[in-house]
Protein backbone atom coordinates (compact mmCIF):
# COMPACT_ATOMS: atom_id res chain seq x y z
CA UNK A 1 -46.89 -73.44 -31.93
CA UNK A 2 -48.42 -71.27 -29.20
CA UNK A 3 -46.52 -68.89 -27.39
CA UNK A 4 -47.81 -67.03 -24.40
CA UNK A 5 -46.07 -64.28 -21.81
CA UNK A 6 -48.01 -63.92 -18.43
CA UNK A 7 -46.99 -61.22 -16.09
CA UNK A 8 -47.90 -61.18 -12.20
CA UNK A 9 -47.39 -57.96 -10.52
CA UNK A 10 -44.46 -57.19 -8.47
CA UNK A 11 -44.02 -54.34 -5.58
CA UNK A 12 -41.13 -52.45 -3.48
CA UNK A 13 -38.66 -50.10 -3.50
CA UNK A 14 -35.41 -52.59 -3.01
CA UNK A 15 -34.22 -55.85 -4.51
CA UNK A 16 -35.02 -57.53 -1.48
CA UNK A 17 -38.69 -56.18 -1.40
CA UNK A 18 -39.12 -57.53 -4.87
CA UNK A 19 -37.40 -60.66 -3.89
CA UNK A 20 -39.94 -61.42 -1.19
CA UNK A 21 -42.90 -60.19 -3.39
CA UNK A 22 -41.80 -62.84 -6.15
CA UNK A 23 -41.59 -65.79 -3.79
CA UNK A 24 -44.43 -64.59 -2.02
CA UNK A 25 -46.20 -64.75 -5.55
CA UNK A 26 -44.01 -66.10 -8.49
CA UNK A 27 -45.10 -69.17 -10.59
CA UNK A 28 -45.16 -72.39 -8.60
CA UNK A 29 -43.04 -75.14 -10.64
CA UNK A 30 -45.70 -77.77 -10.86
CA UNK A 31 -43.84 -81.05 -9.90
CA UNK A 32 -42.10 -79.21 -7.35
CA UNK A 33 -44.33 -76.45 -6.02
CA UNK A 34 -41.47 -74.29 -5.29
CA UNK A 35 -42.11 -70.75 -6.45
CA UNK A 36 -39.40 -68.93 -8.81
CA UNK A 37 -39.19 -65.39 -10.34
CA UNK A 38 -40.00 -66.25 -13.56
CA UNK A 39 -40.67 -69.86 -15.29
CA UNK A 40 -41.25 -71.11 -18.79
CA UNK A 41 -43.85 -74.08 -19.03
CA UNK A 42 -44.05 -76.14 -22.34
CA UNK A 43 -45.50 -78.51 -23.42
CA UNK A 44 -45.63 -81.01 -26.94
CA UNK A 45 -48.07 -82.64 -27.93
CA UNK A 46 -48.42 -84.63 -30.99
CA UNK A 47 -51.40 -86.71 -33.12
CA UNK A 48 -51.22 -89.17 -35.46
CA UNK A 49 -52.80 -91.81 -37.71
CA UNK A 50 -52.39 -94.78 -39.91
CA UNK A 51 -54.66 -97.24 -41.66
CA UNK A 52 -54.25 -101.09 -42.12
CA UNK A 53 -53.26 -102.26 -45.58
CA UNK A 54 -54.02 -105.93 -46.60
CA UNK A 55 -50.74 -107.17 -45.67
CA UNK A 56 -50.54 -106.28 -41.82
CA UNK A 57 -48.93 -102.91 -42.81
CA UNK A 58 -50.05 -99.61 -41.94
CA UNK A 59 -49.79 -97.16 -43.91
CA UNK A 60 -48.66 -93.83 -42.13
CA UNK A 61 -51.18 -90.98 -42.79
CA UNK A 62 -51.75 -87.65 -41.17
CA UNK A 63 -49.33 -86.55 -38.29
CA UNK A 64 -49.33 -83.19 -35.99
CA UNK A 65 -46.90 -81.98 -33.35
CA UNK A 66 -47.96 -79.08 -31.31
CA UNK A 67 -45.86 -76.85 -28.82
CA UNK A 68 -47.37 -74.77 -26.27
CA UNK A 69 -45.30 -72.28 -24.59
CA UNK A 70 -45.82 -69.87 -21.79
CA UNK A 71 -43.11 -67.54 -20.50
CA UNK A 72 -44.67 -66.30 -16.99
CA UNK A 73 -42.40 -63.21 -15.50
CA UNK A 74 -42.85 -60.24 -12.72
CA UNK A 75 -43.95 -56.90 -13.50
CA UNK A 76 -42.80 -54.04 -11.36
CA UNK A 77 -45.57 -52.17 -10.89
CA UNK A 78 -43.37 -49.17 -9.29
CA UNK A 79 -40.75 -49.19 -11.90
CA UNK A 80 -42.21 -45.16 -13.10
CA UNK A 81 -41.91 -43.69 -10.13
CA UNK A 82 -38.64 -45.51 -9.14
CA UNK A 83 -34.64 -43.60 -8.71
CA UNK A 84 -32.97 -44.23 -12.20
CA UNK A 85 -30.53 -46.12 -10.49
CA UNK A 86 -33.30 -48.88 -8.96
CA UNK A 87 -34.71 -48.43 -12.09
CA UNK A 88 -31.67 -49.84 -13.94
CA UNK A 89 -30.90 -52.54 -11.35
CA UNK A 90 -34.68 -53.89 -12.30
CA UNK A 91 -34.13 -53.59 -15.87
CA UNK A 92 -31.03 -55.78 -15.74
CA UNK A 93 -32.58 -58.48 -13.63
CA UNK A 94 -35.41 -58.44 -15.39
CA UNK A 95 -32.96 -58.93 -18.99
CA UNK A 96 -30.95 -61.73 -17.45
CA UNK A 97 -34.49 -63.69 -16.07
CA UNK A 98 -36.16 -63.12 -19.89
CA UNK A 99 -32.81 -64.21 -21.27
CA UNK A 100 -32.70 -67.60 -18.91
CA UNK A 101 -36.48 -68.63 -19.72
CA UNK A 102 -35.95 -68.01 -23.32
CA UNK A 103 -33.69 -70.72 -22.90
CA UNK A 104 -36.41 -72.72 -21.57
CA UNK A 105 -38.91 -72.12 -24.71
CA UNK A 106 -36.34 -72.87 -26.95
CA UNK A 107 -35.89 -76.21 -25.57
CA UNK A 108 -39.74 -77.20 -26.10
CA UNK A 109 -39.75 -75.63 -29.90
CA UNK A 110 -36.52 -77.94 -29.73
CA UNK A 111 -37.93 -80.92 -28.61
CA UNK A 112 -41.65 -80.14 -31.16
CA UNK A 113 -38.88 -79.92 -33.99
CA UNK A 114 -37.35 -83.11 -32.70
CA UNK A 115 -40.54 -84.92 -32.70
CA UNK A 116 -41.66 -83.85 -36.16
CA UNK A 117 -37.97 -85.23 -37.55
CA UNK A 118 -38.75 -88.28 -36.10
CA UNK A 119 -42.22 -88.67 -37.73
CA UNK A 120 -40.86 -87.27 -41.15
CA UNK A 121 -37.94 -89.92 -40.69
CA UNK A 122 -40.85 -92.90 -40.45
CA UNK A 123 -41.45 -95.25 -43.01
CA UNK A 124 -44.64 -94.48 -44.96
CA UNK A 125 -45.57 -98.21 -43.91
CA UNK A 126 -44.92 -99.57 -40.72
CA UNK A 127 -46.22 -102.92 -38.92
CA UNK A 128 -49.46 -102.26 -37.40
CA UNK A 129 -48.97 -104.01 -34.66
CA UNK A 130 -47.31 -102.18 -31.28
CA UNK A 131 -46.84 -99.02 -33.76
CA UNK A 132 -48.65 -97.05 -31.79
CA UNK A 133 -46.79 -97.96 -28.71
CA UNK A 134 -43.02 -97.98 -30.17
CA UNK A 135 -43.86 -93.82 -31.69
CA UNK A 136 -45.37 -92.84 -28.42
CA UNK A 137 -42.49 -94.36 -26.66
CA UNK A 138 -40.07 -92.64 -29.03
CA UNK A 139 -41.62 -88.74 -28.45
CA UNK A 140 -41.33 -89.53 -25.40
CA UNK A 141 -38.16 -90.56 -25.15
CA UNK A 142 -37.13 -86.97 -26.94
CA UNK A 143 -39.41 -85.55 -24.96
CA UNK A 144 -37.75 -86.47 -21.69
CA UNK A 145 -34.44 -85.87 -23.34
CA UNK A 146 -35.51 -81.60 -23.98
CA UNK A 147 -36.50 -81.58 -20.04
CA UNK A 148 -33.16 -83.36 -18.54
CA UNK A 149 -31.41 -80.38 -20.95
CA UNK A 150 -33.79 -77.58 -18.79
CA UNK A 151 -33.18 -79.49 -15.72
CA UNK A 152 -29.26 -79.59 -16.20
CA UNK A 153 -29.73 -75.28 -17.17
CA UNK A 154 -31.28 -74.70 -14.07
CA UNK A 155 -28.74 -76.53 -11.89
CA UNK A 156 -25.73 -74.57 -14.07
CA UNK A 157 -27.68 -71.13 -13.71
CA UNK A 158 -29.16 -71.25 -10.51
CA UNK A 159 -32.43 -71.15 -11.77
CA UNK A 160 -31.10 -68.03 -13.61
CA UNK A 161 -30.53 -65.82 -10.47
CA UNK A 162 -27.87 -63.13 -10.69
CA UNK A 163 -24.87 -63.47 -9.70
C-alpha cells in the first residue's frame, strides 16, 4: 500500500479568505471537477495469474492487490503570524477535514483488504475459461461497493464541512 499527503498552500486572515483561496485552488474531484478543501483519491489495483492444467482447469498461481492512497489538504501559510484565536479556528477545521478524508483512505485499504479476501477465498483450481472475466468482474464489484460507501459519507457529511 502507498500512502501519500499533498498539501497546496492556503492564504488570508478570515475563514472566508481561506474559503475562497481553497475553491479558488483545492483538489478538483476528477469525475466531477468540482473543487473541495481537501480530498482523498484511491485507488486498487490488483494482478493475477493462473496456468492451464490438462483437464481445462487452471490452476491459481501468483496474485497482488495494491492500494494507492493520497490524502491532498490546505496549508495555511499564515497560520505563525496569525491571533491565537484564528489560529485555533484553523486548527479545528483543519482536524475535522483530516478526520473526514481519513475516512476516505480507510475505505480504499477497505476495499484492497476486500479484494485480497476474495482471492484468498478462490479455489486453487478454477475453470479456465471466462476466469479471468468472472474475478475482474468480482473486484470490481467490491470495488464499486467501497466508492458508493464514500459517496453515501460525503452526502451525510457535507463533504465534511463544519457545521
Amino acid at each position: 500500500m502507498t500512502r501519500r499527503l499533498h498539501t497546496y498552500p492556503v492564504d488570508g486572515r478570515s475563514r472566508s479568505q481561506w474559503a475562497t483561496r481553497m475553491r479558488e485552488n483545492g483538489p478538483r474531484d476528477p469525475v466531477t471537477g468540482r473543487r473541495y478543501s481537501g480530498y482523498a483519491e484511491w485507488q486498487v489495483t490488483w494482478s493475477w495469474q493462473s496456468w492451464p492444467l490438462e483437464d481445462g482447469q487452471c490452476q491459481l498461481g501468483y496474485w497482488d492487490v495494491v492500494a494507492d492512497i493520497t490524502i491532498t489538504l490546505p496549508d495555511w501559510t499564515g497560520r505563525d503570524r496569525a491571533p491565537a484565536a484564528l489560529a485555533a479556528q484553523w486548527d479545528r477545521f483543519i482536524s475535522a477535514l483530516a478526520a473526514h478524508e481519513q475516512v476516505h483512505a480507510r475505505h480504499g485499504e477497505q476495499a484492497a483488504a476486500a479484494v485480497r479476501d476474495m482471492f484468498a477465498e478462490l479455489p486453487t483450481e478454477l475453470a479456465c475459461e471466462g476466469s479471468r472475466a468472472r474475478i475482474d468482474r468480482r473486484a470490481r464489484a467490491i470495488i464499486d461497493e467501497y466508492r458508493r460507501l464514500d459517496r453515501r459519507f460525503d452526502r451525510e457529511t457535507r463533504h465534511g464541512m463544519l457545521p
